[in-house]
Protein backbone atom coordinates (compact mmCIF):
# COMPACT_ATOMS: atom_id res chain seq x y z
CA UNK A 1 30.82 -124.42 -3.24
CA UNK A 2 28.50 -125.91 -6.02
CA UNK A 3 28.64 -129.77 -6.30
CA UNK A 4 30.30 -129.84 -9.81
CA UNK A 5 29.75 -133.00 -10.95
CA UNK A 6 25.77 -131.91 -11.12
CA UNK A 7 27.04 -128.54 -12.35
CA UNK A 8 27.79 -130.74 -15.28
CA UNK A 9 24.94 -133.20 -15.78
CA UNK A 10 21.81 -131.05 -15.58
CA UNK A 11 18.66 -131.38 -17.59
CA UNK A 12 18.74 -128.80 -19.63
CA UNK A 13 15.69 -126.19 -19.38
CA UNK A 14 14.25 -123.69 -21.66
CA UNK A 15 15.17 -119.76 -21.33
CA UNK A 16 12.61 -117.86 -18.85
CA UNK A 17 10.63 -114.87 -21.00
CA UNK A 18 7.87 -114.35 -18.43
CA UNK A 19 9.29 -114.45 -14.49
CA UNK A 20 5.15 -114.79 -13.65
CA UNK A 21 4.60 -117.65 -16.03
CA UNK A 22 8.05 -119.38 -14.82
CA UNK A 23 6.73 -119.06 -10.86
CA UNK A 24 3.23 -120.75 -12.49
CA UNK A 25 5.21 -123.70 -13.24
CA UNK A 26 7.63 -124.20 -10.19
CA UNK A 27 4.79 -123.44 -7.76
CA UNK A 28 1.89 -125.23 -10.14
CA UNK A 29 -0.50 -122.19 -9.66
CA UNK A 30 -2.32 -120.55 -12.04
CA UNK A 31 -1.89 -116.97 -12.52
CA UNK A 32 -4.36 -115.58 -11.38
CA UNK A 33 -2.86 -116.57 -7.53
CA UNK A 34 0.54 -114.42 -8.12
CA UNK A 35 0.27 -111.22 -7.13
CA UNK A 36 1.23 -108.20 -9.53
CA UNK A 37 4.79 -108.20 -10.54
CA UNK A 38 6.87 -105.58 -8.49
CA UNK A 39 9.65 -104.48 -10.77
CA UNK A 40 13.16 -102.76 -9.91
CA UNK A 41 15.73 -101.94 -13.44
CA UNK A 42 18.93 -100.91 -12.02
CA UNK A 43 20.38 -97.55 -13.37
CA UNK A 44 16.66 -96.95 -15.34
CA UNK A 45 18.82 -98.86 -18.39
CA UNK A 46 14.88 -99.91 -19.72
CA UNK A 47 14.88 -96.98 -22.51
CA UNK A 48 17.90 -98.04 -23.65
CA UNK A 49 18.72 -101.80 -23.25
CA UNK A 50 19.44 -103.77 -26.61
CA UNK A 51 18.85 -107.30 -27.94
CA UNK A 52 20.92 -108.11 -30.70
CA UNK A 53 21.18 -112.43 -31.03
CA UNK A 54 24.45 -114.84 -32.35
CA UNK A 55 21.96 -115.34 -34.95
CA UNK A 56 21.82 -111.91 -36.06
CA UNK A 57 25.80 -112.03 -36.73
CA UNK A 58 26.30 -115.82 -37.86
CA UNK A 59 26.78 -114.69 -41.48
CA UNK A 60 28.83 -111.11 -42.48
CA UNK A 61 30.77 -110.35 -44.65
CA UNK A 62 30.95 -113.79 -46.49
CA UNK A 63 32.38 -115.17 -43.18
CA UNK A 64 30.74 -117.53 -40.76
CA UNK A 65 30.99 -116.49 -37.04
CA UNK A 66 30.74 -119.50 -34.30
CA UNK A 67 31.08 -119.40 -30.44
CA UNK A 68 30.26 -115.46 -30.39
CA UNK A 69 28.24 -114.69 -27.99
CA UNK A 70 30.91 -112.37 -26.20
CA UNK A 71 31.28 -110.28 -29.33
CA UNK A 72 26.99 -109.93 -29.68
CA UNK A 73 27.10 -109.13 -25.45
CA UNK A 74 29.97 -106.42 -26.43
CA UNK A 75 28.00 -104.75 -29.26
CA UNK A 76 24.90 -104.76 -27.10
CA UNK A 77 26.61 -103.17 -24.06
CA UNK A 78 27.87 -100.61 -26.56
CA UNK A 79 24.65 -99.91 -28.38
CA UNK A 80 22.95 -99.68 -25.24
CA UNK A 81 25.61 -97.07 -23.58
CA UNK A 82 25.36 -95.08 -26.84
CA UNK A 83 21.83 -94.88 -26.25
CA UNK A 84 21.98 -93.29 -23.09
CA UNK A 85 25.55 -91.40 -23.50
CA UNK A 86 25.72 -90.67 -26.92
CA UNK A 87 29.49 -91.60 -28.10
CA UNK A 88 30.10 -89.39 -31.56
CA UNK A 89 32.83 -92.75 -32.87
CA UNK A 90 29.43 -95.08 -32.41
CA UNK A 91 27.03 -92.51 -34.20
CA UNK A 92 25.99 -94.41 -37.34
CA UNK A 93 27.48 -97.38 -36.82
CA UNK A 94 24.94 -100.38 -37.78
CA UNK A 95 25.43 -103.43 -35.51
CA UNK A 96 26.57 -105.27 -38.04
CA UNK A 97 29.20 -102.82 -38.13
CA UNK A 98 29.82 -102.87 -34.65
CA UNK A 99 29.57 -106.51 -34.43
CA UNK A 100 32.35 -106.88 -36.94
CA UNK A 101 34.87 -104.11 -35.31
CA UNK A 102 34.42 -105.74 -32.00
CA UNK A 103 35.32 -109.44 -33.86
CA UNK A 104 38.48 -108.08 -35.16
CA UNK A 105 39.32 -106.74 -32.15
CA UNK A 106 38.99 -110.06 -30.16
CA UNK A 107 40.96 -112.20 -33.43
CA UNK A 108 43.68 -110.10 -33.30
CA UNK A 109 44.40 -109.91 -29.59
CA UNK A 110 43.63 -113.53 -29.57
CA UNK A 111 40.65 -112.66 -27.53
CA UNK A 112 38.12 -114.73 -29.94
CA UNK A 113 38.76 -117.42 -31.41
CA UNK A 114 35.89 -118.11 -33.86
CA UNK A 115 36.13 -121.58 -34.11
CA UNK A 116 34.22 -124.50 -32.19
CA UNK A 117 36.15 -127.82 -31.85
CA UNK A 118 35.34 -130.44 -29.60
CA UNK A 119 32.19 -127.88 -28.56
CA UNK A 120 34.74 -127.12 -26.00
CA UNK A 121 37.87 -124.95 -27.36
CA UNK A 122 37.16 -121.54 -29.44
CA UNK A 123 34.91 -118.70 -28.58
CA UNK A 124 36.15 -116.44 -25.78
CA UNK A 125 38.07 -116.81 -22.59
CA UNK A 126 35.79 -115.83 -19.53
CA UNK A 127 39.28 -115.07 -17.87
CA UNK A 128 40.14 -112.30 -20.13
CA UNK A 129 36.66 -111.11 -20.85
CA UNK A 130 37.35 -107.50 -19.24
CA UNK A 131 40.44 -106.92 -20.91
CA UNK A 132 38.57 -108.02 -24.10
CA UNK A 133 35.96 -105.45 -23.03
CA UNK A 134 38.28 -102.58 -21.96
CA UNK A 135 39.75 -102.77 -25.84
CA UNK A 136 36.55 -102.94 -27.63
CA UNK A 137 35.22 -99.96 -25.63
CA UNK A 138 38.59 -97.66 -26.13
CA UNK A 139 38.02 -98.06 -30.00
CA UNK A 140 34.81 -96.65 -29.99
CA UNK A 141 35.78 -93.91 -27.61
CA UNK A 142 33.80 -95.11 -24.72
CA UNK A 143 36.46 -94.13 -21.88
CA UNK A 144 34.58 -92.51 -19.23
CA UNK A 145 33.61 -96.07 -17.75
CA UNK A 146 35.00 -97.95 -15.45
CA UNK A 147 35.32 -102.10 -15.66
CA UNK A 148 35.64 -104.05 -12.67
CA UNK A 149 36.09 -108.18 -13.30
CA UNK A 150 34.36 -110.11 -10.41
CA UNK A 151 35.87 -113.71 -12.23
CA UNK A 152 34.08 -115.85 -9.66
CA UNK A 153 30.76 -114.59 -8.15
CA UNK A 154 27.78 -115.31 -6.51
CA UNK A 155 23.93 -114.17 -8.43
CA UNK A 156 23.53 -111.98 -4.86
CA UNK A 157 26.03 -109.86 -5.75
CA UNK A 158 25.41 -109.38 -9.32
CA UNK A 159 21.98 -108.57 -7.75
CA UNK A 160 23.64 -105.91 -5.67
CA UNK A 161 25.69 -104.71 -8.02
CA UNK A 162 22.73 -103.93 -10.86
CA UNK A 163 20.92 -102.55 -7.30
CA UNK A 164 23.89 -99.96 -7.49
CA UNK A 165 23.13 -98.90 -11.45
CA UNK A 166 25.88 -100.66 -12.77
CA UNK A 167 25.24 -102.64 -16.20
CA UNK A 168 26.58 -106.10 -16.26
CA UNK A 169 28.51 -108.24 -18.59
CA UNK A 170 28.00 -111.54 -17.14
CA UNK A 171 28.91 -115.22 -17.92
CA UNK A 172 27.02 -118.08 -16.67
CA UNK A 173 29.25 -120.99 -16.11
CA UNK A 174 27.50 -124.68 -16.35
CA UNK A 175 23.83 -122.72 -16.21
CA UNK A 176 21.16 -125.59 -17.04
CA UNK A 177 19.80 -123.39 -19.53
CA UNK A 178 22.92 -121.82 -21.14
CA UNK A 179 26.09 -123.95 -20.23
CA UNK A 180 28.64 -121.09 -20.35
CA UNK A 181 27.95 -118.54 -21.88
CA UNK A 182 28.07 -114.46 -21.37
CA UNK A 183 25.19 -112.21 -21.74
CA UNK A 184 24.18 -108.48 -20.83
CA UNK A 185 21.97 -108.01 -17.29
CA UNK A 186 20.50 -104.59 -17.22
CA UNK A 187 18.68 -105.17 -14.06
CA UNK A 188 15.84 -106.86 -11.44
CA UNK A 189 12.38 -108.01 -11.17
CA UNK A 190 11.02 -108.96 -7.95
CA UNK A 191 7.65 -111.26 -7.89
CA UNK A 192 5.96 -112.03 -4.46
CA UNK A 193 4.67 -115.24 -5.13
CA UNK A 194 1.54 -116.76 -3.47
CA UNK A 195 3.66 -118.71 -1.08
CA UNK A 196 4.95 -114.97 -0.16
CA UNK A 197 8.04 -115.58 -0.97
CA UNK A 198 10.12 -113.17 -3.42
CA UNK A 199 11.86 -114.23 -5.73
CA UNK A 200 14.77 -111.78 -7.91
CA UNK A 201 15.35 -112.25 -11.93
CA UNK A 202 17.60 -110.73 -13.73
CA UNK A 203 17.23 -109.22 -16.67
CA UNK A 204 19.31 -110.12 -19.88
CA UNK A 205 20.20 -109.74 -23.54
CA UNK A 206 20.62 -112.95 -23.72
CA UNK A 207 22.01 -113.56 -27.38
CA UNK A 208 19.10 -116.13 -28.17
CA UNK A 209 16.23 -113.69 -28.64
CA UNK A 210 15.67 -110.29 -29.48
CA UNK A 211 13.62 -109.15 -26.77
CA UNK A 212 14.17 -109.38 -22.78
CA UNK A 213 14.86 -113.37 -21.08
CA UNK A 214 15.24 -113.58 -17.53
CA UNK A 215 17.88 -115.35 -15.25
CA UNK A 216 15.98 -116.75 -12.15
CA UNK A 217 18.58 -116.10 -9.14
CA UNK A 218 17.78 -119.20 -7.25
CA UNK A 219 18.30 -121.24 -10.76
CA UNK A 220 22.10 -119.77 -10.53
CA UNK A 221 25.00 -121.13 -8.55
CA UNK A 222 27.81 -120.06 -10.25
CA UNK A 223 28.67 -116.72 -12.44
CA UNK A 224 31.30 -114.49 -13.27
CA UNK A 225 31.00 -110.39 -14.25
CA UNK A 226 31.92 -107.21 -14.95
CA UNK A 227 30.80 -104.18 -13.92
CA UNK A 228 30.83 -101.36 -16.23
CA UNK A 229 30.36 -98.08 -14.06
């Protein structure tokens, strides 16, 4: 079990976009020494993963939207399973408009809060993340998967689990890049480094950027998920 009290007091670090140029600066090498990444994406999501950031949906509508990064990792997961399975109630939909259905959803199961007090209460509860996921996917017509909620997990298994094809909704708890915060992993990268040691990323939507950011597993003590099958 983690040591919490340093779960809470990390330096904070900046979000990995290159796993090669992150091993540069753990191992102090220079490139040229790591060998050529060596790449696994579980399920072959890479055609269709999706990168839509908070920042994207901060402002719609004339409303203001805090403490919504579940809600951005809910429209990616179902942009990105459109892509591949083609849902006719998603056809058409912008994100914004997706985005804004999956919002309303959450507010009026009390499964968002959109509020930010303290920077503590508001947001989304990481305890009833699948049930907020099970509704949001039913009212776009997404029923033939199955959600699994792994509330306290280890990165290994996440690993295994994106291994096995699933897709991942996963929150990072205390994470000295994000804090808490939940996120879409659509699968690995392994680098052998020049010390020959491998070392397994995951790759996210992270909500920050719109392009792929990486989750270093030995960076990670403590996550939750769910699997979406």
């Amino acid at each position: 079990m983690p040591d919490l009290k340093k779960l809470f007091h990390r330096k904070k670090t900046h979000p990995i976009s290159d796993p090669i140029q992150d091993i540069r600066e753990k191992l102090g090498l220079e490139a040229s020494l790591i060998p050529s990444l060596s790449q696994t994406r579980a399920g072959e999501w890479a055609p269709y993963e999706t990168f839509c950031t908070t920042g994207r949906f901060s402002r719609l509508n004339g409303e203001k939207f805090v403490q919504h990064c579940a809600p951005t990792a809910i429209t990616n997961l179902i942009l990105t399973l459109h892509a591949r399975y083609h849902y006719p109630q998603v056809e058409g939909l912008t994100p914004e408009e997706i985005f804004s259905r999956a919002a309303a959803i959450g507010r009026r199961r009390l499964l968002y809060i959109n509020k930010k007090l303290f920077n503590f209460w508001g947001g989304s509860s990481v305890v009833l993340i699948s049930l907020y996921l099970r509704a949001c996917l039913k009212a776009f017509g997404i029923r033939d998967r199955r959600i699994r909620l792994h509330f306290l997990s280890t990165p290994r298994r996440a690993a295994r689990a994106l291994e096995e094809g699933k897709l991942l909704m996963l929150q990072v708890y205390f994470h000295k890049t994000y804090g808490t915060h939940s996120v879409v992993a659509y699968g690995l990268q392994n680098v052998q480094s020049a010390d020959g040691r491998i070392r397994t990323y995951i790759t996210l939507a992270d909500g920050w950027a719109d392009r792929p950011r990486y989750l270093a597993l030995e960076d990670t003590r403590l996550l939750g998920y769910c699997t979406i099958s």
